[in-house]
Protein backbone atom coordinates (compact mmCIF):
# COMPACT_ATOMS: atom_id res chain seq x y z
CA UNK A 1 21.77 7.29 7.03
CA UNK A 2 18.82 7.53 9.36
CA UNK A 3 16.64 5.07 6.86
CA UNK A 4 18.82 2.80 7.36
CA UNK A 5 19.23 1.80 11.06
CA UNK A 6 15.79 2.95 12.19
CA UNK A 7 14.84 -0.76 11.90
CA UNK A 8 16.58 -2.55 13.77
CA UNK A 9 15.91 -2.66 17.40
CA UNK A 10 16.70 -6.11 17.43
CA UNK A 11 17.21 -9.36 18.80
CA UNK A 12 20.35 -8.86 20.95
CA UNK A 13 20.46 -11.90 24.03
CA UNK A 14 24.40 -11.96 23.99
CA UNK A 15 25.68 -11.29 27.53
CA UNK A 16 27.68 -7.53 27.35
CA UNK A 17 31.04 -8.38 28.20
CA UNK A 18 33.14 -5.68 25.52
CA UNK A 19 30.89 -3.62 23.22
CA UNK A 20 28.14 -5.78 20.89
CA UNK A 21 27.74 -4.21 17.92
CA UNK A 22 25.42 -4.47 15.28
CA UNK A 23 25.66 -3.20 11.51
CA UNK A 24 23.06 -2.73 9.22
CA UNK A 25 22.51 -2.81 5.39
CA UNK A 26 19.79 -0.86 3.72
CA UNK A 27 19.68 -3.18 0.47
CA UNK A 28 17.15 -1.64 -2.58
CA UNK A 29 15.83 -4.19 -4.59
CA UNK A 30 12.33 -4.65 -6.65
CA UNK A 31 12.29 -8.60 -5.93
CA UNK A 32 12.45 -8.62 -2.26
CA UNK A 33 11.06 -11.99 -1.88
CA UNK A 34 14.31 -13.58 -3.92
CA UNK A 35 16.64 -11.51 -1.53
CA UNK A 36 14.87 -12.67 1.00
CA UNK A 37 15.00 -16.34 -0.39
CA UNK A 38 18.91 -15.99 -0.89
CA UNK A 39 19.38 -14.27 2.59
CA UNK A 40 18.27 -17.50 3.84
CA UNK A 41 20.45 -19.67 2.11
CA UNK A 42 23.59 -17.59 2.10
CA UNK A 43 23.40 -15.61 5.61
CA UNK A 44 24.68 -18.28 7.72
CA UNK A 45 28.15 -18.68 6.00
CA UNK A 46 29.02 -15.10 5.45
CA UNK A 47 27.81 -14.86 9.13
CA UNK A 48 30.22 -17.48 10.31
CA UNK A 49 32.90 -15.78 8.11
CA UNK A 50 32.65 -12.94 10.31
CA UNK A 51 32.13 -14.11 13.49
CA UNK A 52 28.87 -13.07 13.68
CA UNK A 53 26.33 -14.10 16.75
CA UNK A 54 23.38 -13.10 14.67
CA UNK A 55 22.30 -12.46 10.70
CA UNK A 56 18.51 -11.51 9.79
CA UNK A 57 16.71 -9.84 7.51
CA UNK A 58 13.85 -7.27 7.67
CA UNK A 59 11.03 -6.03 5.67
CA UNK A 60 9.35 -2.89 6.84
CA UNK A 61 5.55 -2.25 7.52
CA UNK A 62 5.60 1.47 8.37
CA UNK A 63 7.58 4.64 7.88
CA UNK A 64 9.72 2.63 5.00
CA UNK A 65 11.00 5.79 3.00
CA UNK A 66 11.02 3.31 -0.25
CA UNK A 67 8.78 0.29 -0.63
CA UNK A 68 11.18 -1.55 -2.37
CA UNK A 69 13.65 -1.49 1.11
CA UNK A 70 14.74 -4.53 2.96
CA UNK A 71 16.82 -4.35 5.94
CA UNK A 72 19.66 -6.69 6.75
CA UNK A 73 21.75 -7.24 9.65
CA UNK A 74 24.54 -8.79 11.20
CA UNK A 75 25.01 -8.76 15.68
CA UNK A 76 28.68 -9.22 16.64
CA UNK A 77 30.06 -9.44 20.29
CA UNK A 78 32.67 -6.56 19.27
CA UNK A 79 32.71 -3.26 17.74
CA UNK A 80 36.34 -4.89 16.40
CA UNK A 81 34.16 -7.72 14.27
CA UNK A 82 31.51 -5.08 13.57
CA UNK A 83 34.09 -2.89 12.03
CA UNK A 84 36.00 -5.32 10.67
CA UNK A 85 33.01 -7.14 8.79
CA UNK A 86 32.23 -4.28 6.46
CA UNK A 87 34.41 -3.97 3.11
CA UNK A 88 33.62 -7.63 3.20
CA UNK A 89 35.73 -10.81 2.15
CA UNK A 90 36.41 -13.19 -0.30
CA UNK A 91 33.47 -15.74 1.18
CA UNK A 92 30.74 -12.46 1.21
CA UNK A 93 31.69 -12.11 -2.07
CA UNK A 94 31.27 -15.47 -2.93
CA UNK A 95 27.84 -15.82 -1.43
CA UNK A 96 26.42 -12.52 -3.34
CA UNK A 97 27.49 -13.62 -6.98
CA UNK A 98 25.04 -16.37 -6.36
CA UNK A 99 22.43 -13.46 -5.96
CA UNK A 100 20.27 -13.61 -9.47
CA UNK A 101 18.82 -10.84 -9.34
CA UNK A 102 19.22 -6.90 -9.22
CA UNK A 103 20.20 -5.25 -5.68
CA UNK A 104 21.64 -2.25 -4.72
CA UNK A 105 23.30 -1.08 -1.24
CA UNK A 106 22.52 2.30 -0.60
CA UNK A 107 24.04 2.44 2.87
CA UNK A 108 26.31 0.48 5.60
CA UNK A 109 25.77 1.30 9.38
CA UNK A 110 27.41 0.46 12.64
CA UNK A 111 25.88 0.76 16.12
CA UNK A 112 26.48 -0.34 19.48
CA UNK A 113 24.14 -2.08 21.97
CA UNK A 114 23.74 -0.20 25.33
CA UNK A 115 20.79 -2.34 26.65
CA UNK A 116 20.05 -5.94 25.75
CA UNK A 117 16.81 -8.27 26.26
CA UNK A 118 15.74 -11.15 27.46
CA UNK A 119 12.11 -11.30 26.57
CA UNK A 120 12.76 -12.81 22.84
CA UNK A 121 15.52 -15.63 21.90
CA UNK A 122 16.30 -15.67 18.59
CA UNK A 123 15.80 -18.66 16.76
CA UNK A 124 16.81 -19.44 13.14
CA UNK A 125 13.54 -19.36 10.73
CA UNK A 126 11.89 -16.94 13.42
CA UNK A 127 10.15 -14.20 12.57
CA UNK A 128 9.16 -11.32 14.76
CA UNK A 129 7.72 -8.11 15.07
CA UNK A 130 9.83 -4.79 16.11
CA UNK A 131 9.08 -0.91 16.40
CA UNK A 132 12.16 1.20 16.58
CA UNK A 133 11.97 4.99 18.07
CA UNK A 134 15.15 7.11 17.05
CA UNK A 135 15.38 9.87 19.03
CA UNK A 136 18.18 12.52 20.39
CA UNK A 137 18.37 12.05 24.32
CA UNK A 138 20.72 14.46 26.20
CA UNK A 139 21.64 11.70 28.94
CA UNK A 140 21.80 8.35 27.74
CA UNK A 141 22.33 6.62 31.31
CA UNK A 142 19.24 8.37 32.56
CA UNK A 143 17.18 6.96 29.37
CA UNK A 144 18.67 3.51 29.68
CA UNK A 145 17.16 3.73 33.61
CA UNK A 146 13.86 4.83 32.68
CA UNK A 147 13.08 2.30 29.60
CA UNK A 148 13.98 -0.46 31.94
CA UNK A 149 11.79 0.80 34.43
CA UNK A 150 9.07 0.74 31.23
CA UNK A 151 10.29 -2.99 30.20
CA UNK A 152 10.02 -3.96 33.97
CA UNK A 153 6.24 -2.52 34.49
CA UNK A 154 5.31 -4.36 31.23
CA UNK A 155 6.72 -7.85 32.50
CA UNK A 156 5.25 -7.11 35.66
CA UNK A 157 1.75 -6.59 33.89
CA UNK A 158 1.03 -9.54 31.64
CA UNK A 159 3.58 -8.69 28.64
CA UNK A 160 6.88 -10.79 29.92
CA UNK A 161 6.79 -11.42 26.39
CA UNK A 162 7.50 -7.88 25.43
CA UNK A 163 11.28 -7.01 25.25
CA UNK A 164 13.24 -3.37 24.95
CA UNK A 165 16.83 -2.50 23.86
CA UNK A 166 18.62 0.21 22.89
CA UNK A 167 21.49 0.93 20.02
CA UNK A 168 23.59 3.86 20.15
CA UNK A 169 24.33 5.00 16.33
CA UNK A 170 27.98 5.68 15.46
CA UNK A 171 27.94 6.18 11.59
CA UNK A 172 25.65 8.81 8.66
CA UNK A 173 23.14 11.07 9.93
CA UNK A 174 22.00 8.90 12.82
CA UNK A 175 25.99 9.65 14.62
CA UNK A 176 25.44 10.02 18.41
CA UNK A 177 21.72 9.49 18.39
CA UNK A 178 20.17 6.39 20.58
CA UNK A 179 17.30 4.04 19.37
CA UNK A 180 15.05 1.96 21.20
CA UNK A 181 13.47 -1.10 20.12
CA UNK A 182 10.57 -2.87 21.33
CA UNK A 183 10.50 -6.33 20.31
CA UNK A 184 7.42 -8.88 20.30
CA UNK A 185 6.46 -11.78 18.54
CA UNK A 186 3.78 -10.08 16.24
CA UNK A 187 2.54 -6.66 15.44
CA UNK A 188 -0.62 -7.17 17.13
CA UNK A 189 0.98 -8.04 20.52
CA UNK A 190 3.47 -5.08 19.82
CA UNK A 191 -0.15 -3.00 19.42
CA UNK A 192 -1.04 -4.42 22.77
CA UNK A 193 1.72 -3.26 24.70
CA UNK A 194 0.92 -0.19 23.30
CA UNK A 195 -2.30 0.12 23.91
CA UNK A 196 -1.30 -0.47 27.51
CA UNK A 197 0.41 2.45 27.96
CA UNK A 198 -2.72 4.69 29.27
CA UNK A 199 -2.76 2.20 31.91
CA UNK A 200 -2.75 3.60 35.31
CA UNK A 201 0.72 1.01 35.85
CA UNK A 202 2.02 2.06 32.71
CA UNK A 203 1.86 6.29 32.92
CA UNK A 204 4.50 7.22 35.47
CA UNK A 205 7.11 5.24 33.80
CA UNK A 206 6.41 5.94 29.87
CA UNK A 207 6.10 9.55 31.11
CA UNK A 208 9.48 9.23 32.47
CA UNK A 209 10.74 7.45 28.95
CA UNK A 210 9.18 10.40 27.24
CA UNK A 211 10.57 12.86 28.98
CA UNK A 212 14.25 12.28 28.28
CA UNK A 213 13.90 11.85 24.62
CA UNK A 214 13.14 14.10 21.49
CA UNK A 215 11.56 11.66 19.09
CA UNK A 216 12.95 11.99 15.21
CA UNK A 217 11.52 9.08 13.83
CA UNK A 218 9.50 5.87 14.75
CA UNK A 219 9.56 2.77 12.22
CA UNK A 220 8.02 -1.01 12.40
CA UNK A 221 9.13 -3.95 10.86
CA UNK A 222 9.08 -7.61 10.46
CA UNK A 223 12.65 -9.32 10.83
CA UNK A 224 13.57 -12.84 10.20
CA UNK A 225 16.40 -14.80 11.83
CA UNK A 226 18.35 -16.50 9.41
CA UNK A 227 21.70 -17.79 11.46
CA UNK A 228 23.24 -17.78 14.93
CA UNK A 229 25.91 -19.12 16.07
C-alpha cells in the first residue's frame, strides 16, 4: 500500500552487486514507544535470522495517514532474502511473542534499491531524519541521472552531509512507481537543503529532477537504526 513504503528512503551504503532490496512493515499500534522499545531489543536477531544488512524503525512527522503508524524495515543485499524474509520463521516468531502489548500489521512491502548513498552510515542507536517523494516517472534511468546531478550540486555546496536514493516499489498500490529519499541527520538540516533549492546552483538541476517526475505523495520521518550486520 502506498502508506506504507512512502517512508522509507533509507539508509542503504551496501555496495550494488545483485539487487538490494528492502521491505517494509506498516505496524498500527497505540503504544508506539513500547514497539519501539522492543524493536530495539528484538530487531537484531530476527535481522540476523534473515540475513539482513540493516533493521530500523520509523516514526513519522508528516503526511502519516494514522498517528498511531510506525514504520519498520529490514535492507537485504537480495531481492531472494527480501522475498524470502516475509511469511517469517520460527526465530521472528519467537521474538514477537515477547511483544506485550497490542500491534497490528496492516501491510508488508518489497522494493528494490536503484540508487544508493554515501552521505549517511548507518550506525546502530542512530537516529536520522528522511523525506521520501513517491512519484510516477516515465524513465527511470533518466531520473536516476538527474537526482544525482541534484545530490552532486548539494555536496558541492556545503551539504556533503545530505544524501539521496531511490527505491523502485514492486508490491500494493505503489507497483512500478519509484521513490526518492533524501536523507540527513535532522529535520532542520533536511529544511536546509531545502531551502537551498532557489539557489542560483541549485535551479537547473532540481528543475531537471522535477521535470521527469509526477509527484503522488511526499512524507517525513524519523528512523532509528537498530542492527547491522
Amino acid at each position: 500500500m502506498m502508506r506504507t513504503v512512502l517512508f522509507f528512503g533509507l539508509l542503504a551504503w551496501f555496495s550494488v552487486h545483485a539487487t538490494p532490496a528492502m521491505n517494509v512493515y506498516t505496524i498500527n499500534t497505540e503504544d508506539r514507544s513500547a514497539y519501539h522499545a522492543w524493536a530495539r531489543t528484538s530487531g537484531p536477531a530476527m535481522g540476523e535470522s534473515v540475513n539482513a544488512s540493516l533493521v530500523g524503525i520509523c516514526k513519522p512527522i508528516t503526511g502519516a495517514y494514522h498517528d498511531d503508524d510506525l514504520y519498520a524495515y529490514m535492507f537485504t543485499d537480495t531481492l531472494a532474502d527480501a522475498l524470502a524474509a516475509l511469511p517469517g520463521n520460527d526465530v521472528m516468531k519467537a521474538e514477537v511473542a515477547k511483544l506485550e502489548i497490542s500491534r497490528k500489521v496492516t501491510a508488508r512491502e518489497v522494493l528494490s534499491l536503484v540508487k544508493t548513498q554515501s552521505a549517511v552510515t548507518p550506525k546502530v542507536g542512530q537516529t536520522d531524519a528522511i523525506w521520501n517523494t513517491l512519484a510516477h516517472v516515465p524513465n527511470i534511468d533518466a531520473y536516476v541521472k538527474a537526482v544525482t546531478a541534484m545530490e552532486k550540486a548539494f555536496h558541492k555546496n556545503g551539504f556533503n552531509d545530505v544524501g539521496i536514493q531511490i527505491f523502485v516499489g514492486h508490491s500494493g498500490g505503489v507497483s512500478g512507481m519509484v521513490m526518492s529519499g533524501v536523507i540527513a541527520k535532522t529535520p532542520a538540516r533536511l529544511g536546509e537543503a531545502f531551502d537551498s533549492l532557489g539557489e542560483s546552483w541549485a535551479k537547473g538541476p532540481y528543475r531537471a529532477v522535477v521535470a521527469k517526475r509526477q509527484v503522488v505523495r511526499g512524507l517525513s520521518a524519523m528512523c532509528e537504526t537498530v542492527y547491522v550486520k
